[in-house]
Protein backbone atom coordinates (compact mmCIF):
# COMPACT_ATOMS: atom_id res chain seq x y z
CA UNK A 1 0.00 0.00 0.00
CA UNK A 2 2.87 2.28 0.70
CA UNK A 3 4.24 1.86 -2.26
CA UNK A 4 1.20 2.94 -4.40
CA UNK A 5 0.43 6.01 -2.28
CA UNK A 6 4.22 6.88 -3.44
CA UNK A 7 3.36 6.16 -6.76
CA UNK A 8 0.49 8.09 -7.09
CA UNK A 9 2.57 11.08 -5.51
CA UNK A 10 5.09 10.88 -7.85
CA UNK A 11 3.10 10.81 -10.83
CA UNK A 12 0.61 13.91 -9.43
CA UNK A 13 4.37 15.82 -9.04
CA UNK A 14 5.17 14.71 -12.44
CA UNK A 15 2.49 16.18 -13.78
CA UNK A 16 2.47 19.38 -11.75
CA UNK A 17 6.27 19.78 -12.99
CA UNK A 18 4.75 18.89 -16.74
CA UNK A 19 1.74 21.68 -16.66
CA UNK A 20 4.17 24.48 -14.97
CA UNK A 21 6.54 23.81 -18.27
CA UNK A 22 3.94 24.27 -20.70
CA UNK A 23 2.44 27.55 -18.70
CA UNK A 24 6.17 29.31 -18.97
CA UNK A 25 6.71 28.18 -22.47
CA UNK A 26 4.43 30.09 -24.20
CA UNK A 27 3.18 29.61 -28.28
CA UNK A 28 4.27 32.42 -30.24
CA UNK A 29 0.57 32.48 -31.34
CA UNK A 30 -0.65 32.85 -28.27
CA UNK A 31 1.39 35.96 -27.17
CA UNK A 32 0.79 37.47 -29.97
CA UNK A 33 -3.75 36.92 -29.50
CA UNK A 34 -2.73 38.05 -25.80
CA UNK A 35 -1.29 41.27 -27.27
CA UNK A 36 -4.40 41.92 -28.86
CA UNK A 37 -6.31 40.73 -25.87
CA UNK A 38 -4.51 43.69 -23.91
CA UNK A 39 -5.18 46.53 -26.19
CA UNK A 40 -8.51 45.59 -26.28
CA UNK A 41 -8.71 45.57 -22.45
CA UNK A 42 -7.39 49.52 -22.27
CA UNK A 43 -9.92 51.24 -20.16
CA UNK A 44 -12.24 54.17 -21.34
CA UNK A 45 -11.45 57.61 -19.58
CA UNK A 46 -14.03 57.78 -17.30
CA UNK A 47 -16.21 60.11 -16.91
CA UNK A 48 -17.08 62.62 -14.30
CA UNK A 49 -19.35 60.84 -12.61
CA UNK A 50 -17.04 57.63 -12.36
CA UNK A 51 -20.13 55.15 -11.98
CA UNK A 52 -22.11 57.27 -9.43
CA UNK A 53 -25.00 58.62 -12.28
CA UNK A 54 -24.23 59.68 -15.55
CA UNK A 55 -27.55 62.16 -15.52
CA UNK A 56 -26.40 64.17 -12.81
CA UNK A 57 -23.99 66.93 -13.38
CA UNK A 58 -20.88 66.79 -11.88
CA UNK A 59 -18.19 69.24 -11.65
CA UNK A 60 -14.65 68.16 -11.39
CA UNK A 61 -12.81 70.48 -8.75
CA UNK A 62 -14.02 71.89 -4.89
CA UNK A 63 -13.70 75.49 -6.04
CA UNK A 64 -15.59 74.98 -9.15
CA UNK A 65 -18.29 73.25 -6.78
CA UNK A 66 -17.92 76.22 -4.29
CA UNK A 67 -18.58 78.63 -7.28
CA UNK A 68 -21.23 76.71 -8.45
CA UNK A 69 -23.05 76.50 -5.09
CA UNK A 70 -22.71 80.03 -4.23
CA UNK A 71 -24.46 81.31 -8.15
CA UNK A 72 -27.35 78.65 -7.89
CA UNK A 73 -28.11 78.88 -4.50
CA UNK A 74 -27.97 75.13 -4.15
CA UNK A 75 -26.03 73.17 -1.33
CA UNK A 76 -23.00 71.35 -2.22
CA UNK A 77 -22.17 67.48 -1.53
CA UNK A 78 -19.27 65.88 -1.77
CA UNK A 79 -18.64 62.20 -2.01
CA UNK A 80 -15.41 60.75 -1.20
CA UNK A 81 -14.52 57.09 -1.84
CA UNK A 82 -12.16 55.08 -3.65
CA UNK A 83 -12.60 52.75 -6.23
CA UNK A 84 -10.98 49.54 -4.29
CA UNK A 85 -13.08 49.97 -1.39
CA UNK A 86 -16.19 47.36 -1.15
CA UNK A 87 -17.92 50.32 0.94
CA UNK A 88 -17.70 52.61 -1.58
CA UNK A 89 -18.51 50.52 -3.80
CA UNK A 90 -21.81 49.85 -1.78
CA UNK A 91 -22.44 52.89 -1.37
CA UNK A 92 -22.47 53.73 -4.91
CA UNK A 93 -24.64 50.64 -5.74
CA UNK A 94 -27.24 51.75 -3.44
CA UNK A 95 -26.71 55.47 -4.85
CA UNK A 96 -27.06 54.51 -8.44
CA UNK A 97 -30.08 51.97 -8.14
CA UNK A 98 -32.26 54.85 -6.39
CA UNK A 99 -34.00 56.81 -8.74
CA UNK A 100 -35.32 59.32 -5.84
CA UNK A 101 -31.82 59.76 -4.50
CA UNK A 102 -30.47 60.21 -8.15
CA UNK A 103 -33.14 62.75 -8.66
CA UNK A 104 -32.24 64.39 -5.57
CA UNK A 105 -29.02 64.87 -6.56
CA UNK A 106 -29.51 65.75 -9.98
CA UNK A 107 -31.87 68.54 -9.19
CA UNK A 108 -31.23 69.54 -5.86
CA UNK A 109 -27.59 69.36 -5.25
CA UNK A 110 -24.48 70.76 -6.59
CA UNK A 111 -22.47 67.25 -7.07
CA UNK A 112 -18.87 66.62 -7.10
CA UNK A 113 -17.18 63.44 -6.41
CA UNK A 114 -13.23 62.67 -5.35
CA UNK A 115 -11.11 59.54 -5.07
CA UNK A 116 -8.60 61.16 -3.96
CA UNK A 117 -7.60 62.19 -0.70
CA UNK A 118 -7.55 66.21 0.36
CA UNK A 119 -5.29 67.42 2.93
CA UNK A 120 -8.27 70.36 3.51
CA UNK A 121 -9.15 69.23 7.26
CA UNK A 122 -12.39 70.96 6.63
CA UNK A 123 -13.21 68.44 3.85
CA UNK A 124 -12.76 65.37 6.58
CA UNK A 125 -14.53 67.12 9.49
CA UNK A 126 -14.89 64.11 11.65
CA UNK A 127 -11.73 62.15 9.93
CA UNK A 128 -10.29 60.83 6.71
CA UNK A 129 -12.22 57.72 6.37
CA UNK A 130 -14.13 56.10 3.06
CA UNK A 131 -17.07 56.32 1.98
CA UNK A 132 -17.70 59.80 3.51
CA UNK A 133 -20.64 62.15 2.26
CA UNK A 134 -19.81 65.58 3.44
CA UNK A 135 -22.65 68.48 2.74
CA UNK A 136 -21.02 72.25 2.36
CA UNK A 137 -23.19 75.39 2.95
CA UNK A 138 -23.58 77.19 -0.68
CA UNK A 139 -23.39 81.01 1.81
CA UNK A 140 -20.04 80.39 3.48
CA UNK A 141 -18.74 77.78 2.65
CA UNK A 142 -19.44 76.04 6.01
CA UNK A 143 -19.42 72.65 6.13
CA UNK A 144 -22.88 70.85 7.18
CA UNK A 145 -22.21 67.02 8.16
């Protein structure tokens, strides 16, 4: 019995050892459809809205949003997340599949979005964490969270 339990092991080594060859050497064909694979795999700029509702209007910097606010009268709120994160990615899920809350925001709201970090402490009143929905004051500037 001990002898075919070392059989078997040496044959499933074998043909580990045999399917690691074949995945280094590589067909000349087959690099060359993975090339083409790749360039077809080059992501689309992304928009402005970066998955978070393509109706709404968003702008792209805080002073632009600040400007914005202040000549329509209209609060402004600012989502921060990143793109890795499964909360933000939740978040934005449950944003996207409401059509109230993307109606809100459309008509309501002065949007801008940022997956970036900002060393502005009065952009992370309460800390530097993701996702974080901060609402700014379109008179002052002050931020309402």
């Amino acid at each position: 019995m001990h002898s075919f339990q070392l059989l078997c092991s040496l044959l499933l080594c074998n043909a580990l050892v045999v399917a690691a060859q074949r995945k280094l050497q590589k067909d000349p064909e087959q690099e060359e459809q993975e090339e083409e694979e790749n360039v077809t795999r080059i992501r689309m700029p992304q928009t402005l809205s970066r998955g978070w509702g393509d109706e709404i209007e968003w702008v792209q910097t805080y002073e632009e949003a600040l400007t914005r606010s202040r000549n329509s009268k209209k609060p402004l709120m600012v989502i921060h997340h990143l793109e890795e994160c499964p909360y933000s990615q939740a978040l934005k899920k449950a944003f996207v599949s409401s059509p109230e809350i993307q109606k809100m925001a459309q008509e309501d709201f002065i949007m801008l979005n940022l997956v970036h970090s900002s060393t502005d402490d009065n952009m992370a009143p309460d800390g530097h964490y993701v996702p974080r929905i901060l609402f700014v004051d379109q008179e002052i500037g002050n931020n309402r969270w």
